[in-house]
Protein backbone atom coordinates (compact mmCIF):
# COMPACT_ATOMS: atom_id res chain seq x y z
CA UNK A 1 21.53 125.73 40.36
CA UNK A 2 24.74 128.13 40.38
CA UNK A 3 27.20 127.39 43.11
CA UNK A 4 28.16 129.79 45.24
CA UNK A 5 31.75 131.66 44.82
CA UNK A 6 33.26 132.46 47.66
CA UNK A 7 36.72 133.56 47.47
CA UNK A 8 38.76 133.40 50.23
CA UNK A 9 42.56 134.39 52.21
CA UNK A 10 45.06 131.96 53.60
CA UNK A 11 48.14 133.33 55.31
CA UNK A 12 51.09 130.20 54.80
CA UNK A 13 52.22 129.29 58.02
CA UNK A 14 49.34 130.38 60.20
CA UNK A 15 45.85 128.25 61.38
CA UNK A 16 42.87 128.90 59.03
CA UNK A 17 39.24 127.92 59.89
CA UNK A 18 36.33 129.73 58.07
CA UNK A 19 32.44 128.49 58.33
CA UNK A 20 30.49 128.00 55.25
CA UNK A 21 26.66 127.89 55.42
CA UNK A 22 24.65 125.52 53.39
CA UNK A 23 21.42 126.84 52.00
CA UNK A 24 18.30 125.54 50.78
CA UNK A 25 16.57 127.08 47.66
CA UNK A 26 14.16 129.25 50.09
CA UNK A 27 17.52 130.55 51.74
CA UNK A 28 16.86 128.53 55.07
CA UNK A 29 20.06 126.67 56.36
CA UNK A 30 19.95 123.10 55.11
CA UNK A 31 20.29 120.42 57.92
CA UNK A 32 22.95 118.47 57.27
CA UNK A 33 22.32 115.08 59.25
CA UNK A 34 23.41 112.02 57.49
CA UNK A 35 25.96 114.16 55.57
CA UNK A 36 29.57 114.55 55.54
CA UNK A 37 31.88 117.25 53.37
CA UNK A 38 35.01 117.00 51.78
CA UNK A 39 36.68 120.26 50.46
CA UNK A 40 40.26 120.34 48.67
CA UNK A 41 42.55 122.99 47.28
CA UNK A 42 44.97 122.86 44.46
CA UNK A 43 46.94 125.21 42.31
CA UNK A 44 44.75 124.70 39.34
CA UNK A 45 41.60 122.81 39.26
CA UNK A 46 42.72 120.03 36.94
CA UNK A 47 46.12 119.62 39.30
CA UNK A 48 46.79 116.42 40.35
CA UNK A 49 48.33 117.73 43.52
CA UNK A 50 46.08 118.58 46.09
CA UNK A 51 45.70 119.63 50.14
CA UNK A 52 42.76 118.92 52.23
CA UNK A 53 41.14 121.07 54.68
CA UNK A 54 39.75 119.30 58.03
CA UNK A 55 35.63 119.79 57.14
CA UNK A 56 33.43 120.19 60.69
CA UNK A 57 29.74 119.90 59.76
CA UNK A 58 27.12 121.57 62.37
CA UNK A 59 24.12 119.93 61.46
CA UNK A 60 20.85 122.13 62.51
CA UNK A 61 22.72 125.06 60.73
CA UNK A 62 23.46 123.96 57.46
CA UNK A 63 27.70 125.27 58.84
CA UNK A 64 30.54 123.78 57.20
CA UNK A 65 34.17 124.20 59.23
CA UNK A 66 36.66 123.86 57.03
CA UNK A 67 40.18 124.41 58.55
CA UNK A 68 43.88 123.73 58.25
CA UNK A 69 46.71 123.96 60.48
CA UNK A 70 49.66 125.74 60.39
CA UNK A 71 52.40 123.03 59.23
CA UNK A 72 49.67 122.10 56.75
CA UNK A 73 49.47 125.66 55.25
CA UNK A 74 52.76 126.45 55.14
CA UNK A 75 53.35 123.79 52.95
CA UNK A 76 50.82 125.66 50.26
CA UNK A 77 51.68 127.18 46.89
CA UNK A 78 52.06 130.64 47.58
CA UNK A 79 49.40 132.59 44.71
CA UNK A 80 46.34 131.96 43.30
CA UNK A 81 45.13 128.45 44.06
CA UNK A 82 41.10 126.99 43.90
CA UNK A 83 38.96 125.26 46.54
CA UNK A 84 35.72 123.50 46.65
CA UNK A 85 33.64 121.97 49.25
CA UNK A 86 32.13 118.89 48.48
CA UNK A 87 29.05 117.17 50.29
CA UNK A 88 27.84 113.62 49.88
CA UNK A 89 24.02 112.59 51.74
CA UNK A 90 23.57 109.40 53.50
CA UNK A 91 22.42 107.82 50.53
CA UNK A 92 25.41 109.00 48.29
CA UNK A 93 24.20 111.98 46.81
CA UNK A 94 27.45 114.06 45.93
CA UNK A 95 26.72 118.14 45.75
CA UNK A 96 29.32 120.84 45.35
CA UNK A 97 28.20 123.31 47.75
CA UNK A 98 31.00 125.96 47.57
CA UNK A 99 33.44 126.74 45.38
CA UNK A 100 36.09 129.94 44.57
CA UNK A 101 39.96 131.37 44.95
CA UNK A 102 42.09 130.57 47.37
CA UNK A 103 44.82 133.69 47.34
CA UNK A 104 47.76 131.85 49.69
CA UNK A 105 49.97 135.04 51.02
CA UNK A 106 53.79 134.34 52.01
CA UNK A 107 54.66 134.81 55.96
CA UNK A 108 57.19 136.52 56.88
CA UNK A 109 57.53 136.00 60.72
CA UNK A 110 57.07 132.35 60.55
């Protein structure tokens, strides 16, 4: 199965949070119980340099938080960077969920 592409905007300096829904193959939201999500952003995919985002699962509705603060964003590479979101089950089944761009713009009021 193809994982999704989302690409998405991060302003340096400046709180991001954006919800990601999980989906089973009918399109229904997936319930997450028993799982948890880990999702990571670097430069390039094969850097060994990475930032994590704070991951928020709600359960019933399949959502995925992911968020950073501001002294952790500001501290990004300012361009093109990549993301995915990572979940693992209960029993330690690991599925990439989400993956895609991360375009990091400069601040300049910060």
């Amino acid at each position: 199965m193809a994982v999704p592409a989302i690409n998405i905007s991060i302003d340096k300096s400046t709180d991001f949070s954006q919800d990601f829904i999980v989906k089973n193959a009918d399109q229904t939201a997936m319930n997450l119980s028993g799982y948890t999500a880990t999702s990571k952003i670097r430069k390039y995919p094969e850097d060994s340099t990475s930032s994590s985002f704070t991951c928020g699962i709600t359960s019933s509705t399949g959502t995925i938080n992911v968020s950073m603060g501001a002294s952790d964003t500001a501290s990004l590479v300012t361009g093109r960077n990549y993301y995915d979101i990572i979940i693992t089950s209960g029993v330690g089944t690991v599925t990439k969920v989400y993956e895609g761009t991360v375009m990091v713009t400069a601040t300049v009021s910060a």
